[in-house]
N, C-alpha and C. Protein backbone atom coordinates (compact mmCIF):
# COMPACT_ATOMS: atom_id res chain seq x y z
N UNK A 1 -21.62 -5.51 70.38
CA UNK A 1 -22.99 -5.77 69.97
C UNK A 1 -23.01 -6.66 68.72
N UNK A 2 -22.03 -6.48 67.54
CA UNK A 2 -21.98 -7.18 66.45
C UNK A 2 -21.71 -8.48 67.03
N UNK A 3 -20.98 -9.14 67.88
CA UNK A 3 -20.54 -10.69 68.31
C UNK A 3 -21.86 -10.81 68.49
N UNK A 4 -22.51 -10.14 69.59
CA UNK A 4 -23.55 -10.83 70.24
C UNK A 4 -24.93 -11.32 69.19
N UNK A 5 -24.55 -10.16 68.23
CA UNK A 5 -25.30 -10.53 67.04
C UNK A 5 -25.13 -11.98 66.43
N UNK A 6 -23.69 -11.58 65.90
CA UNK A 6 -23.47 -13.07 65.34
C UNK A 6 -23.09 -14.80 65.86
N UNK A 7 -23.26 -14.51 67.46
CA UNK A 7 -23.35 -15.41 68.26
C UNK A 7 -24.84 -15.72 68.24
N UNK A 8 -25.90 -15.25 68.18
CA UNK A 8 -27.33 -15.71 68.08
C UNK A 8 -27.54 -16.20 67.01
N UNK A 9 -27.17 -15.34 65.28
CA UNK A 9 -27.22 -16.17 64.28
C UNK A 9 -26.38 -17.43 64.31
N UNK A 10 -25.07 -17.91 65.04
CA UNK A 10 -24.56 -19.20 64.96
C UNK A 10 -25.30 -20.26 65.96
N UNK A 11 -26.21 -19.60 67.04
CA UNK A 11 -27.23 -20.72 67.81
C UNK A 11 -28.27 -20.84 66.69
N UNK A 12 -28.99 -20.02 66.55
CA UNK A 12 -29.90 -20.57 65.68
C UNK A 12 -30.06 -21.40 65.02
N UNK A 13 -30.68 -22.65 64.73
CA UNK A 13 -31.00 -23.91 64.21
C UNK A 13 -31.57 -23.67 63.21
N UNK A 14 -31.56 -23.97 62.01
CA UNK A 14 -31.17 -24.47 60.48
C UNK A 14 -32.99 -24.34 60.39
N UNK A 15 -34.17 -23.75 59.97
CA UNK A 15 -35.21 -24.54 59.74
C UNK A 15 -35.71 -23.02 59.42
N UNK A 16 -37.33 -23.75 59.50
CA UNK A 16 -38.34 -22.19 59.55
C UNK A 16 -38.58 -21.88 60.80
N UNK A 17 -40.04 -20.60 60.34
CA UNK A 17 -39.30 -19.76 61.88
C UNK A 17 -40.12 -20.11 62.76
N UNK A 18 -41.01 -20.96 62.52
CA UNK A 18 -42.12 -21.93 63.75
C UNK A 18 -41.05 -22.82 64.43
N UNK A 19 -40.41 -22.87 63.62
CA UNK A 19 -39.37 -24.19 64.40
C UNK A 19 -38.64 -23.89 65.54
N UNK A 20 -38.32 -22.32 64.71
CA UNK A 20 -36.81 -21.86 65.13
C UNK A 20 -37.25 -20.98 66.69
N UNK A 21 -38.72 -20.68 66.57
CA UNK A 21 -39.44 -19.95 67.76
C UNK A 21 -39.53 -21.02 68.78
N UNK A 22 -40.01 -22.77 68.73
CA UNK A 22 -39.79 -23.82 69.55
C UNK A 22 -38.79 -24.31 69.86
N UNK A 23 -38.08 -23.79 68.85
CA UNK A 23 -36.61 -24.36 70.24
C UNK A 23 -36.10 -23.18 70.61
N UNK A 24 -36.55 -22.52 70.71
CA UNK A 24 -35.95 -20.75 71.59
C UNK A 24 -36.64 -20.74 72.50
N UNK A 25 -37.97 -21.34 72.57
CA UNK A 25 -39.03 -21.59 73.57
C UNK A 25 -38.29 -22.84 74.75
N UNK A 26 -38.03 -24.06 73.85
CA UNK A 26 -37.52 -24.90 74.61
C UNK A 26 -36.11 -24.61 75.23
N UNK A 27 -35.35 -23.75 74.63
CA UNK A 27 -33.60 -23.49 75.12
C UNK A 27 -34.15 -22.34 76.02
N UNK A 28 -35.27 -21.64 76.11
CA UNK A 28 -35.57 -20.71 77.41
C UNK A 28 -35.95 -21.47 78.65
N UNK A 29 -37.11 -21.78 78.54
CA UNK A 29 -37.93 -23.31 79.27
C UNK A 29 -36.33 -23.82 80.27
N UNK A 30 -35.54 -24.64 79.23
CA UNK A 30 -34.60 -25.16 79.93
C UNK A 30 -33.51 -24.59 80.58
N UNK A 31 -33.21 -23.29 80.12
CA UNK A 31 -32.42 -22.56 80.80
C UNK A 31 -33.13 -21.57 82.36
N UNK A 32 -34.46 -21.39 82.26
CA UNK A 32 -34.75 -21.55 83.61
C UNK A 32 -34.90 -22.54 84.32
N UNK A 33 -35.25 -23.32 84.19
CA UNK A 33 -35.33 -24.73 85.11
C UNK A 33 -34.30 -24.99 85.33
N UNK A 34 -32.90 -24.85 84.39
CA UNK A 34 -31.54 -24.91 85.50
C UNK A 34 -31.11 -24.53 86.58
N UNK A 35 -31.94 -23.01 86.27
CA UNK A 35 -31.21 -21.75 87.37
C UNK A 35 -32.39 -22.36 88.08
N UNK A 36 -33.07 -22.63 87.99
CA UNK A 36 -34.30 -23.08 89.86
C UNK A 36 -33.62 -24.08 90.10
N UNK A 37 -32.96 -25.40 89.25
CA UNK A 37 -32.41 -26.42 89.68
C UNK A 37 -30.85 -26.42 90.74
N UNK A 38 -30.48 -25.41 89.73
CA UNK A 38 -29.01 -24.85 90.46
C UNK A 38 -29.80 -24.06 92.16
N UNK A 39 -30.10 -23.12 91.77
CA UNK A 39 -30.72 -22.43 93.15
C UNK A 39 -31.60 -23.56 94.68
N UNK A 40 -31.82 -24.58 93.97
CA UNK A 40 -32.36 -25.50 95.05
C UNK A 40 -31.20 -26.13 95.36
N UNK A 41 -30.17 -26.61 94.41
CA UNK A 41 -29.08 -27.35 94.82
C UNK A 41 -28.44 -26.55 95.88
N UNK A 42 -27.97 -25.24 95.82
CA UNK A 42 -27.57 -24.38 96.65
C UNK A 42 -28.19 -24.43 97.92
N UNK A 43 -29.63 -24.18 98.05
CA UNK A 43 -29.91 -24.40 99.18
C UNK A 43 -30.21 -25.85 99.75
N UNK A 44 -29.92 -26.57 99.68
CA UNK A 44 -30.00 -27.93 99.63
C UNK A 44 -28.41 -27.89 100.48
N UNK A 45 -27.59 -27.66 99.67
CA UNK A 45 -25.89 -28.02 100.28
C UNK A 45 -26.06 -27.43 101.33
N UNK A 46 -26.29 -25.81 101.26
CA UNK A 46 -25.79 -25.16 102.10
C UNK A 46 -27.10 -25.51 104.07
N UNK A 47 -28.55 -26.18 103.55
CA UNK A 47 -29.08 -26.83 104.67
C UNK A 47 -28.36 -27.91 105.39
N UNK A 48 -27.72 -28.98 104.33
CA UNK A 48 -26.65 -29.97 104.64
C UNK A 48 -25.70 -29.68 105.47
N UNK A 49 -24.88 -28.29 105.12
CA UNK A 49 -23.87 -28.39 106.12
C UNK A 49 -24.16 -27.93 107.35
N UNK A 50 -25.58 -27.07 107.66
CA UNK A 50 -25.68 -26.46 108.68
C UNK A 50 -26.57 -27.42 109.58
N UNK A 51 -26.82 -28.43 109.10
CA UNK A 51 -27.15 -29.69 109.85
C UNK A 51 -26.13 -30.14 110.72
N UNK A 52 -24.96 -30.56 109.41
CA UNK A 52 -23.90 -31.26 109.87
C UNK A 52 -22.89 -30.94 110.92
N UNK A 53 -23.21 -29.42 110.72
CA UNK A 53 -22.20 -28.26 111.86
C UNK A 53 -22.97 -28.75 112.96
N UNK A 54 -24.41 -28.41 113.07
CA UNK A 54 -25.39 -28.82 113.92
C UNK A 54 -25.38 -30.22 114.53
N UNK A 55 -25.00 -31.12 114.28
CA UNK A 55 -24.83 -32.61 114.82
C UNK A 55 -23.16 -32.62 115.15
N UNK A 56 -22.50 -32.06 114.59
CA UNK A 56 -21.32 -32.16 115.61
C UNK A 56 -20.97 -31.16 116.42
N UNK A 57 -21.55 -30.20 116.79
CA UNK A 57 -21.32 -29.84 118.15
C UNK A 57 -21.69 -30.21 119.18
């Protein structure tokens, strides 16, 4: 629990705490839109190959 502690105080960005609340806002924001980005990529490949299985048989 103490790392995880002091792993958040070493993200934290240098400022006040309006600041420090907008980019926790923005590093959330962007860390979901990965996981939907990642999760479409996934289904994206995995439509691809079942096409591709699909055209060569």
């Amino acid at each position: 629990m103490k790392f995880i502690d002091a792993f958040r105080m070493h993200m934290r960005p240098a400022g006040d705490g309006h600041n420090r609340s907008l980019c926790g806002k923005v590093r959330r924001y962007l860390r979901l839109n990965l996981l939907i980005v990642l999760q479409l990529f996934v289904l994206i490949k995995r439509a691809i190959s079942v096409c591709w299985q699909g055209l060569h048989v």
